[in-house]
Protein backbone atom coordinates (compact mmCIF):
# COMPACT_ATOMS: atom_id res chain seq x y z
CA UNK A 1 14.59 36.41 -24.11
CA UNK A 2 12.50 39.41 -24.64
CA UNK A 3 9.11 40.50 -23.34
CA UNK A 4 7.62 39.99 -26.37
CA UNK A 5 8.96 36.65 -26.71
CA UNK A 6 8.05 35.62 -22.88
CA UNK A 7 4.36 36.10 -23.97
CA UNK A 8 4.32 34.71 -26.98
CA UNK A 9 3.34 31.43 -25.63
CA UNK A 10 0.20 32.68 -23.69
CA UNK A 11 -3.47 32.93 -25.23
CA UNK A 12 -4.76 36.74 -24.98
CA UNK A 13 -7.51 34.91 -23.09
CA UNK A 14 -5.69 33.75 -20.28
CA UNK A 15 -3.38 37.12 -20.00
CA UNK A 16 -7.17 38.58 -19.73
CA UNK A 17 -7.78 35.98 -17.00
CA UNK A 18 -4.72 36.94 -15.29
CA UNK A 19 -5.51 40.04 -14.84
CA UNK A 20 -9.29 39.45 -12.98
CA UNK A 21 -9.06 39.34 -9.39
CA UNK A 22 -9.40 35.46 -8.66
CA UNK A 23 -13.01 35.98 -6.42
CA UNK A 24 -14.83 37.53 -9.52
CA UNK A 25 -13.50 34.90 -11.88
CA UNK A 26 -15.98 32.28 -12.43
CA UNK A 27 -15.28 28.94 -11.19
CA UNK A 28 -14.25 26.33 -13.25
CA UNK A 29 -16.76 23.58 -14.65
CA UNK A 30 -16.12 20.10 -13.86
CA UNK A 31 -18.16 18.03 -16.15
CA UNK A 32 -18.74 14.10 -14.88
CA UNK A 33 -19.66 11.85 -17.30
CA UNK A 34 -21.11 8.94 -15.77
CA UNK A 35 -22.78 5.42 -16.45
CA UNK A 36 -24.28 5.76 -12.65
CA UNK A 37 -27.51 7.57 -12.18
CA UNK A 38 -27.35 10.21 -9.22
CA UNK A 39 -29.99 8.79 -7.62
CA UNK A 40 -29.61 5.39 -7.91
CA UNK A 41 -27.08 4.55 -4.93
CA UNK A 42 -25.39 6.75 -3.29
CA UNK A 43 -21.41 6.07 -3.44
CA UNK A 44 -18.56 7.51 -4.74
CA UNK A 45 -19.33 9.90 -7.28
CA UNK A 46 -22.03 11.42 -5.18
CA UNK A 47 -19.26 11.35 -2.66
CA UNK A 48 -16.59 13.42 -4.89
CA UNK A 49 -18.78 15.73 -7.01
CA UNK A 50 -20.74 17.02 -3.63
CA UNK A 51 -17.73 17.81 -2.13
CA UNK A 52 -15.43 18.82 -5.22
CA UNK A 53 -18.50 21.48 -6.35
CA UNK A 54 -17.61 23.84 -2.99
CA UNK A 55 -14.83 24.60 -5.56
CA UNK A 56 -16.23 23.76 -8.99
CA UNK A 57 -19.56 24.64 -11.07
CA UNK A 58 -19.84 19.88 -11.12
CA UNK A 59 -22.26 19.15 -13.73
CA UNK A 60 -22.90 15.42 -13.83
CA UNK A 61 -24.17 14.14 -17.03
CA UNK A 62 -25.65 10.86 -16.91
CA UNK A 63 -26.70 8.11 -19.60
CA UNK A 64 -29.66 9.34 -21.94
CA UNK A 65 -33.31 8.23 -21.25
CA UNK A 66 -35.25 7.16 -23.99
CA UNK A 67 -38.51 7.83 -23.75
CA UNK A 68 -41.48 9.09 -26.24
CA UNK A 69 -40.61 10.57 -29.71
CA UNK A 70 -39.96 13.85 -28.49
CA UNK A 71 -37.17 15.79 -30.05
CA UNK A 72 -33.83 15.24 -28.39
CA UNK A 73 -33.68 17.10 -25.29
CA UNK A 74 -31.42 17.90 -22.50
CA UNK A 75 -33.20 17.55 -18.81
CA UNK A 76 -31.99 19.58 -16.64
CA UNK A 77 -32.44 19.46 -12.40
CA UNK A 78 -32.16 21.34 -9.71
CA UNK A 79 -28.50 21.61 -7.95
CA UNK A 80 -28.41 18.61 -5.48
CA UNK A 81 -25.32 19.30 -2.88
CA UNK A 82 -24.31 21.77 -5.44
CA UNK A 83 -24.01 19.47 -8.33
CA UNK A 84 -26.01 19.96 -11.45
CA UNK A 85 -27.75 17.01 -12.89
CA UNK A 86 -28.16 16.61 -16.50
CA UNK A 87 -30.27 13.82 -18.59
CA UNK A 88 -30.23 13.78 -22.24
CA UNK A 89 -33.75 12.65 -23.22
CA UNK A 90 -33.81 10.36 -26.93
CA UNK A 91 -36.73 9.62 -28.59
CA UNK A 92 -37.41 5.58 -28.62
CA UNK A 93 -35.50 4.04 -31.66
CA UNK A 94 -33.19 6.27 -31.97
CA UNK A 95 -29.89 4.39 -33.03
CA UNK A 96 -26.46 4.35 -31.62
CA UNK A 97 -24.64 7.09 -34.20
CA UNK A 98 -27.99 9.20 -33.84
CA UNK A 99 -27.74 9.36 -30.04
CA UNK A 100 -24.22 9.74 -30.34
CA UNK A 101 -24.48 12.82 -31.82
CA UNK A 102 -27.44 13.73 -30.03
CA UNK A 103 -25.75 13.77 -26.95
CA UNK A 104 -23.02 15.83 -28.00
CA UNK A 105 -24.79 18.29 -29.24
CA UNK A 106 -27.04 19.23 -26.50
CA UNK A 107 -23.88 18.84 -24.50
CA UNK A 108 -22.10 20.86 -26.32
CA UNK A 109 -24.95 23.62 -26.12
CA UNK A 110 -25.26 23.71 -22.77
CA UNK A 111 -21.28 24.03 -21.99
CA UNK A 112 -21.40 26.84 -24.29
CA UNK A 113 -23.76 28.49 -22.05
CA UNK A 114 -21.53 28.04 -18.82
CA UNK A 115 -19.83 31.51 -17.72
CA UNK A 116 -16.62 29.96 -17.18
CA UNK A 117 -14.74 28.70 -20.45
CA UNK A 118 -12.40 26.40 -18.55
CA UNK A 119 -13.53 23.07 -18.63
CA UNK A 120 -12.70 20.00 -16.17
CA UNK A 121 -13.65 16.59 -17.73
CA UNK A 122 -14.35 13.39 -15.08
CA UNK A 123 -14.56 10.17 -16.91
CA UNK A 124 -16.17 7.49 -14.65
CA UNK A 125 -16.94 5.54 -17.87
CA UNK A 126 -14.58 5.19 -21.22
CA UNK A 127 -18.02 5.18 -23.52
CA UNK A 128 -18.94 8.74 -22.83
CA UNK A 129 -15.47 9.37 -25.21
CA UNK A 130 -17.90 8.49 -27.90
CA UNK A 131 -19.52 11.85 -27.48
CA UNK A 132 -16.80 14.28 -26.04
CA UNK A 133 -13.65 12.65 -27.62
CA UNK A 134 -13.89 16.48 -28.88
CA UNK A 135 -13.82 18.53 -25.80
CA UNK A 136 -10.60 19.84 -24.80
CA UNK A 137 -10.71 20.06 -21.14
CA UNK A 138 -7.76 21.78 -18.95
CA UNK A 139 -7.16 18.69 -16.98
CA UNK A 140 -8.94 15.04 -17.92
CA UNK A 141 -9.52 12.95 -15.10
CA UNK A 142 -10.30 9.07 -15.53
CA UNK A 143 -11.75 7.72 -12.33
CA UNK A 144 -11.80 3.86 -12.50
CA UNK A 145 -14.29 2.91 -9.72
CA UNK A 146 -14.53 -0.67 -11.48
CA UNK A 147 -12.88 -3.03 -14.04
CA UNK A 148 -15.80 -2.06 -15.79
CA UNK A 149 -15.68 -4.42 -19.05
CA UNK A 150 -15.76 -7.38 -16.37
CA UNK A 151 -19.30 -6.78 -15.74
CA UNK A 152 -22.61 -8.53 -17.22
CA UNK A 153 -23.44 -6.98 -20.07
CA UNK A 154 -20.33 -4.65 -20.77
CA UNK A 155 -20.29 -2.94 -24.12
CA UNK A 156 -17.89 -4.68 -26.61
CA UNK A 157 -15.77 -1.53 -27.67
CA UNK A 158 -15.18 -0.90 -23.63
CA UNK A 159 -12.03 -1.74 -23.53
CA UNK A 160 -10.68 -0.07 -26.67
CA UNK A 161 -12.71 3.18 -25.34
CA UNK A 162 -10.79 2.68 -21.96
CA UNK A 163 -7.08 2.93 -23.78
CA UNK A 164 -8.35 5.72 -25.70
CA UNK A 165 -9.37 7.61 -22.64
CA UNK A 166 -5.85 6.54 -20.83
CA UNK A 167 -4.17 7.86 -23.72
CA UNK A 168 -6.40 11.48 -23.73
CA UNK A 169 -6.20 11.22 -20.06
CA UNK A 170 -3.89 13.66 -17.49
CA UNK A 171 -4.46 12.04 -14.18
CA UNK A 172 -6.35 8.41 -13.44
CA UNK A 173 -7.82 7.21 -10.18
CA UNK A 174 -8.69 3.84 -8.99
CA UNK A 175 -11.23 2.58 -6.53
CA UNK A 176 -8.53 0.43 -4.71
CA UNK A 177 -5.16 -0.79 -4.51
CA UNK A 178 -5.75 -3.86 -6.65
CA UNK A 179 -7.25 -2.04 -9.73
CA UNK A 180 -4.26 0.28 -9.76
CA UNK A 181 -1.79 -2.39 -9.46
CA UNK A 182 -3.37 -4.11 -12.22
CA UNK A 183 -3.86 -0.39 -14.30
CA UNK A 184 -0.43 1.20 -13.79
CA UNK A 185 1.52 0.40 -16.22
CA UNK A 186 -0.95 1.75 -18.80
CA UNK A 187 -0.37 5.03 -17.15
CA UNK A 188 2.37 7.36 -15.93
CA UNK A 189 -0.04 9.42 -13.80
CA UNK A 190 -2.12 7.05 -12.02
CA UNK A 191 -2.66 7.23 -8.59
CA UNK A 192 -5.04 4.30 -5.71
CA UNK A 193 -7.34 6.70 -4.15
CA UNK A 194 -9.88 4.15 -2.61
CA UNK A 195 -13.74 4.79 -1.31
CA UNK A 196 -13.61 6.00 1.72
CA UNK A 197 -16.46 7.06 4.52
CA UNK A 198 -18.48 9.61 6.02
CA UNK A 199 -17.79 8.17 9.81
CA UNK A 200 -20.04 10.59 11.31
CA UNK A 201 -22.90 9.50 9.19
CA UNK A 202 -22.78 6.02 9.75
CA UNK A 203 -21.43 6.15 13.82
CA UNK A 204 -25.01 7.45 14.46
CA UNK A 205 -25.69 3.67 14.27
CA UNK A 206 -23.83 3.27 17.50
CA UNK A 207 -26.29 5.21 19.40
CA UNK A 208 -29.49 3.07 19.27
CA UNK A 209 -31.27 4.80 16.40
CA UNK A 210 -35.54 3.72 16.36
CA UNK A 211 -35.95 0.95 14.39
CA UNK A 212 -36.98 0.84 10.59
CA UNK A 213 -41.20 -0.37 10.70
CA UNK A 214 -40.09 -2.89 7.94
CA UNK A 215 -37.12 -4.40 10.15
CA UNK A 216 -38.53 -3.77 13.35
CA UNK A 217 -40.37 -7.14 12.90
CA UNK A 218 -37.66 -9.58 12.21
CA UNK A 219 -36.43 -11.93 14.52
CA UNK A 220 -32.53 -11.93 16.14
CA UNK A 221 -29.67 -12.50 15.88
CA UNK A 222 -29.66 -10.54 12.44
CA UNK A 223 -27.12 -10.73 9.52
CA UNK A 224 -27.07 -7.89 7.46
CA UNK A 225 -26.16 -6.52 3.88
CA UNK A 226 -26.52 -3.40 1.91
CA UNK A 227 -25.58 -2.25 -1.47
CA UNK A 228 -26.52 -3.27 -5.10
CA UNK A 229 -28.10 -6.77 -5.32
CA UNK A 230 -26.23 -7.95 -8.90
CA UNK A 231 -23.87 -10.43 -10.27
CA UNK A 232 -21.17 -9.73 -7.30
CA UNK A 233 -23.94 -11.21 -5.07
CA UNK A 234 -22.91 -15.14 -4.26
CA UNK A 235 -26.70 -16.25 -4.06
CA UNK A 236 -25.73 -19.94 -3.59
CA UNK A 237 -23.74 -18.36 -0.09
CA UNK A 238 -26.92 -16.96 0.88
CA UNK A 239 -28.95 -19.56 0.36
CA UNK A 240 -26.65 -22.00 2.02
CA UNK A 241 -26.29 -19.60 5.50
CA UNK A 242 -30.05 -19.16 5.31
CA UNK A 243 -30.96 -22.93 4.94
CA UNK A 244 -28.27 -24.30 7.32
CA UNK A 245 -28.94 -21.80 10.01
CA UNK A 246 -32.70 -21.20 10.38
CA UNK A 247 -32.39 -19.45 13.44
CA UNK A 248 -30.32 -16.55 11.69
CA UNK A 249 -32.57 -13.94 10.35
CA UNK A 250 -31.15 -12.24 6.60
CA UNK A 251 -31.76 -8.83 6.16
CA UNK A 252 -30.74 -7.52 2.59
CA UNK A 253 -31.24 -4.18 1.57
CA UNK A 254 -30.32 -2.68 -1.63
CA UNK A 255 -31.94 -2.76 -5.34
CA UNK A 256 -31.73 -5.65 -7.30
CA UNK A 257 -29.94 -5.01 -10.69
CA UNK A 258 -28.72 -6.88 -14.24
CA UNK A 259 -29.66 -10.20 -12.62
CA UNK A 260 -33.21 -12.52 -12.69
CA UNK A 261 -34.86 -11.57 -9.10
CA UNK A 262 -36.45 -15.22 -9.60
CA UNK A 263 -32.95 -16.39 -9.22
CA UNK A 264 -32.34 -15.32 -5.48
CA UNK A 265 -33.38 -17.45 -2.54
CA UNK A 266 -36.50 -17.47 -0.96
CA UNK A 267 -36.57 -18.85 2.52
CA UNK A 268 -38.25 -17.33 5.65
CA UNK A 269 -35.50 -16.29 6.89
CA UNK A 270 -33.96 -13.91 3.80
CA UNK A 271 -35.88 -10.44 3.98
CA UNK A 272 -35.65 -8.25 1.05
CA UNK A 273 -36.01 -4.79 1.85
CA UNK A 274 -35.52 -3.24 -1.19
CA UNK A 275 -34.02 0.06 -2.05
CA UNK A 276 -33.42 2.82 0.77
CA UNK A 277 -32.02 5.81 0.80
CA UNK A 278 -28.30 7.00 2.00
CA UNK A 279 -29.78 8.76 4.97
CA UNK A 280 -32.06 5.10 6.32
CA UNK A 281 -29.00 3.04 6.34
CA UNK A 282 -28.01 3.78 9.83
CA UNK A 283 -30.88 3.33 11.68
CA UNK A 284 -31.05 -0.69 9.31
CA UNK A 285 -27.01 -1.31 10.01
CA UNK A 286 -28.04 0.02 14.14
CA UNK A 287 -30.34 -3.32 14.58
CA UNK A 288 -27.81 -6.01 13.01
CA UNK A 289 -25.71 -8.29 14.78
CA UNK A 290 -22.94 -8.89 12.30
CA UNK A 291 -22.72 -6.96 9.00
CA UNK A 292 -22.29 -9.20 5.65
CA UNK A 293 -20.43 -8.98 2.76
CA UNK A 294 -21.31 -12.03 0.93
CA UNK A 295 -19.50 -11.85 -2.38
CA UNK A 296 -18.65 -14.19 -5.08
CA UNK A 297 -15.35 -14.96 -6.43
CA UNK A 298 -15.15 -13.94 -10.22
CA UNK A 299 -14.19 -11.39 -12.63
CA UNK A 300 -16.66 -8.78 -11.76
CA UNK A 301 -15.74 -8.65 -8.13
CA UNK A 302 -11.68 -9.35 -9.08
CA UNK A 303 -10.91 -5.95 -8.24
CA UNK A 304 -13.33 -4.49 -6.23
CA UNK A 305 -12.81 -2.36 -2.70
CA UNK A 306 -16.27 -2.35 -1.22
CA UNK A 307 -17.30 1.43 -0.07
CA UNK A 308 -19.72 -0.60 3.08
CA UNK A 309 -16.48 -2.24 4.69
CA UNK A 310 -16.27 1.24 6.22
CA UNK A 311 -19.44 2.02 6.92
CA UNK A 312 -20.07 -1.27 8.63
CA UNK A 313 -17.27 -0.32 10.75
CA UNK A 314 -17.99 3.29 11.52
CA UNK A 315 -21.34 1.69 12.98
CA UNK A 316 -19.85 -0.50 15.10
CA UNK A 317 -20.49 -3.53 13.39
CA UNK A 318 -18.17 -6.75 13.05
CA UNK A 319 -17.90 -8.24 9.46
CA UNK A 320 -18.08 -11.50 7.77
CA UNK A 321 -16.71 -10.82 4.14
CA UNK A 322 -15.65 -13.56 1.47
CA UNK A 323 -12.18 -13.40 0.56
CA UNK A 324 -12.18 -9.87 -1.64
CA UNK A 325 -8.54 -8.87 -2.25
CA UNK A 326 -8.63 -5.08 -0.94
CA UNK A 327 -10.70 -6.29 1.84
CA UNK A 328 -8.03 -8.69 2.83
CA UNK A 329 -5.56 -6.37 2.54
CA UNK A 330 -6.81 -3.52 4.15
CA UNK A 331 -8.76 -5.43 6.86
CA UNK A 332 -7.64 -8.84 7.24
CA UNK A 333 -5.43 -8.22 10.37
CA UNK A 334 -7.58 -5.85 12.36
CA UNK A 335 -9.96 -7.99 14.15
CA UNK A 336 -12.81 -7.36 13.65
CA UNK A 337 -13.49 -8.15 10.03
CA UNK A 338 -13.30 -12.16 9.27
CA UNK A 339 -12.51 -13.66 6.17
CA UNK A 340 -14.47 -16.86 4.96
CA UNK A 341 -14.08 -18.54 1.71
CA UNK A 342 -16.85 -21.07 2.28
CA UNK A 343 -20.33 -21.89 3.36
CA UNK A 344 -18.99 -23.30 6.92
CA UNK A 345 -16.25 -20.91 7.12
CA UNK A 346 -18.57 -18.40 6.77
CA UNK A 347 -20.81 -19.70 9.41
CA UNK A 348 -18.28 -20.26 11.51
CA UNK A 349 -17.05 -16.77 11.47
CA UNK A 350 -20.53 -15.06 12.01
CA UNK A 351 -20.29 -17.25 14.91
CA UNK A 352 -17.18 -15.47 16.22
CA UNK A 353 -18.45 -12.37 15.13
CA UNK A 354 -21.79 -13.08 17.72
CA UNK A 355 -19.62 -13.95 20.32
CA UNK A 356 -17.42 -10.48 20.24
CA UNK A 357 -17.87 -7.88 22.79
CA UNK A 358 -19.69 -5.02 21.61
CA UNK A 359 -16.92 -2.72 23.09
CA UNK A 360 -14.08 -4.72 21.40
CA UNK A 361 -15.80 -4.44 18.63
CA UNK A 362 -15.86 -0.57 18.33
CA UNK A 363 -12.12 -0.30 19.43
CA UNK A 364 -10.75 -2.31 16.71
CA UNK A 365 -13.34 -0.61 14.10
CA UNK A 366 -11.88 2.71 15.23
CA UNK A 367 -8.52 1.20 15.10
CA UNK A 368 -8.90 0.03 11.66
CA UNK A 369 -10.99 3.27 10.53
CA UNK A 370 -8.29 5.84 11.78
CA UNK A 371 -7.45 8.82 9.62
CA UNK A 372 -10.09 7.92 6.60
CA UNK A 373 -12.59 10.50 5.63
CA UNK A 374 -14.06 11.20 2.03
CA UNK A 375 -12.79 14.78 2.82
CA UNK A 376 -9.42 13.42 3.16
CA UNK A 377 -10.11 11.56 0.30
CA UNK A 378 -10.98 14.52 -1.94
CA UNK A 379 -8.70 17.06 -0.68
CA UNK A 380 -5.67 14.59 -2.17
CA UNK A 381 -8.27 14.43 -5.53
CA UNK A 382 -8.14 18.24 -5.79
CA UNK A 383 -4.81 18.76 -4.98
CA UNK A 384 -3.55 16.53 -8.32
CA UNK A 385 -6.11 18.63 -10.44
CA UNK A 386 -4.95 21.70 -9.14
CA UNK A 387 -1.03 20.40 -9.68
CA UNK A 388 -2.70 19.94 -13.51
CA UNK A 389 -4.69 23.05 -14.26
């Protein structure tokens, strides 16, 4: 083969690439498409993107707003951990093929004003196809956090969107061990990289942190949850702990999402707490007795590996968990998280769990909690993009 011949297969664009010293090229863009709002809770993607944009220009696109009857309009906000967030804006009424290609067109204007031309797509969510099934991006990455299309109100075409996006896909990661076992064979390049934690974050909770003024209140011994409040929640579990154990005090904390709030118990004993942010959640998880992870047994929670079985742990907290697959798997055996599949089993085990020694308790959480980081986490990430690009 000739010269001419050995570069007939390259682009004159990436021959010009080639030849720029690699710390004056501009840095790739990742672009995540996501149904999750940055803001809302903070958990994996917030996670990956803040840590994958110390090598990337991450923009993460989010569902539109629709609000007033403005012209379309792309709302744009200052870098948070490096990551770009962007909001497409609809007017209200707008229908589904209008914001369709509303959406890709402000989209598509702002990539073309990115100084890098080499583009990353992130799928957390198959729909976003419907407005970027266009794009040609040097390596497509479909993150499966969830069996998305077993949630409330899933989109019908979900699941036809998600085999087009394995099919467009190079690389897919799952959120645990039982979503890839059950998405593998619908991919040759699909790899369990579960939610991990930020131990240092949460460990502060070891150290006696001042109480919260809205928990400081509350009686002992405390049972604690946090995370979304939504159809994973088993409210008849709750309800049952709370009313058969009156000297247990309930301390939920987390927004409550897709389901009736008139639906969930209300005893003297439950506290609601609402919303906090990523940064409060020590100091609430440093004044509970035994961390909770009260979830029901159906399809939405089928396939789920909890991000707070971690971060219980790294705060020193035992935990009483219904019987979630991944957390069986992963935890079942170390000690210090109990399984329960029923009201008295449960209450039974948060009895165990107030018996432990606070010092046994930390060993086997450090025990079970050995080696995971989400820089760990990411590092493996980036290193199957950069096998890709």
């Amino acid at each position: 083969m000739n010269r001419e011949e050995q570069l007939e297969p390259y682009r004159l664009g990436q021959l010009k690439s080639d030849l720029v010293p690699v710390a004056e090229r501009p840095r790739p863009t990742l672009l995540c498409l996501s149904h999750l709002r940055w803001g809302f809770v903070y958990q994996r993607p917030q996670h990956l993107m803040s840590r994958l944009a110390e090598h990337y220009e991450v923009l993460f696109f989010e569902e539109p707003i629709f609000d007033g009857q403005e012209a379309p309009r792309l709302a744009i906000h200052p870098a948070v951990q490096g990551v770009t967030i962007l909001v497409p804006r609809l007017p209200v009424g707008m229908g589904e093929s209008q914001a369709i290609r509303a959406q890709r067109e402000l989209l598509d204007a702002h990539l073309a004003s990115q100084k890098s031309d080499e583009l990353l797509l992130w799928y957390l969510t198959p729909m976003s196809l419907a407005f970027t099934g266009h794009l040609q991006g040097r390596v497509v990455v479909f993150d499966c956090m969830d069996e998305l299309s077993a949630f409330r109100h899933a989109p019908p075409a979900l699941v036809d969107m998600e085999r087009r996006l394995l099919a467009k896909a190079d690389v897919v990661f799952t959120g645990g061990f039982s979503l890839w076992e059950a998405k593998q064979r619908h991919h040759a390049n699909i790899h369990a990289m579960p939610s991990s934690v930020d131990v240092a974050h949460f460990a502060t909770a070891r150290s006696g942190l001042p109480e919260p003024a809205d928990q400081a209140g509350i009686g002992r011994p405390r049972l604690g949850f946090f995370g979304v409040i939504d159809e994973r929640f088993d409210i008849d579990l709750v309800r049952e702990l709370a009313t058969r154990r009156p000297d247990w005090q309930l301390v939920l904390v987390g927004p409550v999402v897709k389901i009736d709030p008139e639906t969930l118990p209300r005893l003297p004993n439950i506290h609601y707490l609402g919303p906090k942010q990523y940064q409060e959640l020590p100091a609430y998880l440093a004044g509970w007795d035994v961390a909770l992870m009260p979830f029901a047994l159906n399809e939405s929670t089928r396939f789920i590996s909890p991000t707070k079985t971690p971060e219980y742990l790294a705060g020193g907290r035992p935990v009483v968990s219904t019987p979630i697959r991944d957390v069986v798997n992963a935890y079942g055996e170390s000690g210090v998280v109990r399984i329960a599949d029923t009201p008295t089993a449960f209450i039974r085990a948060v009895e165990a769990a107030l018996r432990m020694d606070p010092r046994v308790v930390r060993l086997r959480a450090d025990k079970a909690l050995d080696g995971m980081s989400w820089d760990k986490t990411c590092a493996a990430i980036r290193e199957h993009i950069e096998c890709l690009r």
